[in-house]
Protein backbone atom coordinates (compact mmCIF):
# COMPACT_ATOMS: atom_id res chain seq x y z
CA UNK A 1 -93.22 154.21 -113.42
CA UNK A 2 -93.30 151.90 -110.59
CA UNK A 3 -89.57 149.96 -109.73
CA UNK A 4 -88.29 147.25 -107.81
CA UNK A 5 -86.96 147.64 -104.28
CA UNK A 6 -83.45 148.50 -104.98
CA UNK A 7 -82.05 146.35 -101.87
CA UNK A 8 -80.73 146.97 -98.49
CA UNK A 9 -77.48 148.32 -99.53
CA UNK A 10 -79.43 151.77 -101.10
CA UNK A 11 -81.66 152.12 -98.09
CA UNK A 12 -80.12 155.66 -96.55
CA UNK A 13 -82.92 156.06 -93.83
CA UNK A 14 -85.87 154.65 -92.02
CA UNK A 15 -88.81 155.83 -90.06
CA UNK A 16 -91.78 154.73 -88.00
CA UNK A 17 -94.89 156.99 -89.33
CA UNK A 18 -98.17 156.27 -89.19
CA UNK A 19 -100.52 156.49 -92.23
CA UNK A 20 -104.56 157.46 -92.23
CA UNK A 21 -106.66 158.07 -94.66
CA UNK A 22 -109.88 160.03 -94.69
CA UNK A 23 -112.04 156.39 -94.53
CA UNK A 24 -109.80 154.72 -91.60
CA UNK A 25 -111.00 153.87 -88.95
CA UNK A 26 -107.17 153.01 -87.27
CA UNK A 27 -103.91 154.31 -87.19
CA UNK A 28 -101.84 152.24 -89.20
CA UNK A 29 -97.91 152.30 -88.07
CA UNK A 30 -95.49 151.48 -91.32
CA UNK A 31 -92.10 151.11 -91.75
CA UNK A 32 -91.32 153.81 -94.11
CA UNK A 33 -87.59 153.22 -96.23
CA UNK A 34 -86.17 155.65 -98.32
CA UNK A 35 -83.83 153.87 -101.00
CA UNK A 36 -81.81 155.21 -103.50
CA UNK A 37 -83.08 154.47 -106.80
CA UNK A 38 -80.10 153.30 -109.36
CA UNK A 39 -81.49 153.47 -112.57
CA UNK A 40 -82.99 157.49 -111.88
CA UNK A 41 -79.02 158.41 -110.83
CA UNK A 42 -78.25 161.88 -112.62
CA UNK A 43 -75.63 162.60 -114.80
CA UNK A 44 -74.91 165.37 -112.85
CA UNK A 45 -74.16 162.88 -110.00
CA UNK A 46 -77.64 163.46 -107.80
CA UNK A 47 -79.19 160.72 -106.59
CA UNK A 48 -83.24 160.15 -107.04
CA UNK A 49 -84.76 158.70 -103.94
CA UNK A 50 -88.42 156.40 -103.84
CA UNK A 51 -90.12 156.12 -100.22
CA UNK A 52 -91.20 152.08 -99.78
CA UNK A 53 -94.06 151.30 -96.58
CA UNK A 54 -94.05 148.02 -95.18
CA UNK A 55 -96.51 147.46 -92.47
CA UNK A 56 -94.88 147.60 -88.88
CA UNK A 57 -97.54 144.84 -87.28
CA UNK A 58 -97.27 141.27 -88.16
CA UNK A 59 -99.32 140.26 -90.82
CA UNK A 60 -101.14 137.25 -88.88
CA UNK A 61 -102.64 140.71 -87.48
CA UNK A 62 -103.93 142.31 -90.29
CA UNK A 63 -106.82 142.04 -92.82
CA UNK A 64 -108.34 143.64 -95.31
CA UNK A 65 -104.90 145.22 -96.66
CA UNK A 66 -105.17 146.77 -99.59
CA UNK A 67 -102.50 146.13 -102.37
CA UNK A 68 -100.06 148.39 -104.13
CA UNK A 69 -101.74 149.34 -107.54
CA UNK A 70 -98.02 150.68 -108.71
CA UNK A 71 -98.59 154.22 -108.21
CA UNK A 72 -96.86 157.05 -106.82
CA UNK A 73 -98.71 159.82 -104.79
């Protein structure tokens, strides 16, 4: 079940990474956020985290992006 970004004040880290795929033909550098997610917060008082990527070059750069489908891998 896909959710919304939960907002800056959950992000708890961040990381440059680079994604590829099997059918890239680049190295594609992301922003990578992991955010606490609010509504998934445990009784038991754990947290549930979601990872977010947000492209780390400008988009005037990029093309052919493909979209978020709202699934998880």
């Amino acid at each position: 079940m896909p959710y919304e970004i939960p907002g800056r004040e959950h992000i708890r880290k961040v990381e440059l990474v680079y994604r590829i795929g099997t059918q890239d033909e680049y190295y594609m550098p992301y922003y990578r956020f992991y955010a606490e997610l609010p509504q998934e917060k445990r009784e038991n008082g754990l947290n549930t985290y979601g990872a977010y990527y947000v492209p780390a070059v400008s988009g005037e750069y990029l093309t052919g992006m493909p979209t978020w489908d709202g699934s998880f891998n």
